[in-house]
Protein backbone atom coordinates (compact mmCIF):
# COMPACT_ATOMS: atom_id res chain seq x y z
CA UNK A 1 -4.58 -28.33 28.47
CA UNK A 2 -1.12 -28.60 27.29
CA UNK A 3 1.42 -25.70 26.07
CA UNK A 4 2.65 -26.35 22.76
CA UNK A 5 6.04 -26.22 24.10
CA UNK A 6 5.61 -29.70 26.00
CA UNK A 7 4.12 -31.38 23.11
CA UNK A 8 6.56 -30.30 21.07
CA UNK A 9 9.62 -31.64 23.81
CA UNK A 10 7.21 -35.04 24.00
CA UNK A 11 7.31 -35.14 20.02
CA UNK A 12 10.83 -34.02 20.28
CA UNK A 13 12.35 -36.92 22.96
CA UNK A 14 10.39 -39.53 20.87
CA UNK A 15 12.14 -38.83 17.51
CA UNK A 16 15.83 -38.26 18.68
CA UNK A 17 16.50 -40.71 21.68
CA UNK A 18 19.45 -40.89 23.18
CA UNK A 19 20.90 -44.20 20.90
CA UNK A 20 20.10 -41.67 17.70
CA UNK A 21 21.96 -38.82 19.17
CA UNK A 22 24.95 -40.93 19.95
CA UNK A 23 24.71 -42.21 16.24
CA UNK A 24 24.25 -39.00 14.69
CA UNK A 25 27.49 -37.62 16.90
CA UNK A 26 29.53 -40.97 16.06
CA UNK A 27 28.34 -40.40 12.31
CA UNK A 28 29.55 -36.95 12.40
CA UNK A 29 32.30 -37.31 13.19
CA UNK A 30 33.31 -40.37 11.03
CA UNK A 31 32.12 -38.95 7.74
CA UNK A 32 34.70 -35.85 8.71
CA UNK A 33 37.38 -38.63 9.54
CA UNK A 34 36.37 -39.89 5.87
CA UNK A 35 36.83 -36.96 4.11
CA UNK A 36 40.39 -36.52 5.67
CA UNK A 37 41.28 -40.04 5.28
CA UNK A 38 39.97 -41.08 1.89
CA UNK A 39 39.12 -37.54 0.52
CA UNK A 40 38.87 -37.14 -3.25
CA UNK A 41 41.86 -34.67 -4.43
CA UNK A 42 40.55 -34.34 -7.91
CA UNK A 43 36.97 -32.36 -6.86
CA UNK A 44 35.03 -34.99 -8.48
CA UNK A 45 33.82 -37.02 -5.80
CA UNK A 46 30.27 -36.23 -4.68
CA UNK A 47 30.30 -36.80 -1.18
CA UNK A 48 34.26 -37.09 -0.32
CA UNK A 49 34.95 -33.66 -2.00
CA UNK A 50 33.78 -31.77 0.27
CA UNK A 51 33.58 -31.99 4.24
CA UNK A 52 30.57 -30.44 4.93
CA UNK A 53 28.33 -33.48 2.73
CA UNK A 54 30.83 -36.19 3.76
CA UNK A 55 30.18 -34.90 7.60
CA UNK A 56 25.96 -34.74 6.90
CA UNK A 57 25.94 -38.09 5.66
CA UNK A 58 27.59 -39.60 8.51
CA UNK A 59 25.28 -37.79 10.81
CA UNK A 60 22.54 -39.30 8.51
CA UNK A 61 24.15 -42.77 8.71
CA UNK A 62 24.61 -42.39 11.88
CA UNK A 63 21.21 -41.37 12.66
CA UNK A 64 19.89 -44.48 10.50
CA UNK A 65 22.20 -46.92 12.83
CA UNK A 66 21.22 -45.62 16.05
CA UNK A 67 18.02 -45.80 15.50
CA UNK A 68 17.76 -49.46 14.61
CA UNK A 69 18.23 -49.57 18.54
CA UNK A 70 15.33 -47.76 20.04
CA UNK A 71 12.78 -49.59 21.86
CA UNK A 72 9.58 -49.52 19.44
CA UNK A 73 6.44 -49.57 21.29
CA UNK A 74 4.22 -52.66 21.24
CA UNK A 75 1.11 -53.24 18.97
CA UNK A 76 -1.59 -54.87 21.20
């Protein structure tokens, strides 16, 4: 019988693959490079206001991107 410790790497490794880390990391770091660049000086800007939302939803774009390239298993 299996640990839950190895089902939860197996579960794990088939969510984040390696093209959705490298998107989430890419992502991070361009929605901090878009808070810096474009920013929002007046505080009004939902998402380029602040770094720590502009930097989440680059890792979630990110994420969203990479993932478009994962192999998706076959339906028989």
């Amino acid at each position: 019988m299996e640990s839950q410790e190895s089902i939860w790497k197996r579960r794990y490794l088939k969510v984040f693959t390696i093209f959705s880390i490298i998107g989430m990391v890419v992502g991070a770091i361009g929605g901090f490079i878009y808070y810096l660049k474009v920013g929002c000086s007046s505080g009004s800007c939902a998402i380029s206001s602040n770094p720590y939302i502009s930097t989440v939803w680059g890792i979630a774009m990110g994420y969203l991107v990479g993932d478009m390239f994962n192999a998706k298993p076959k339906k028989d």
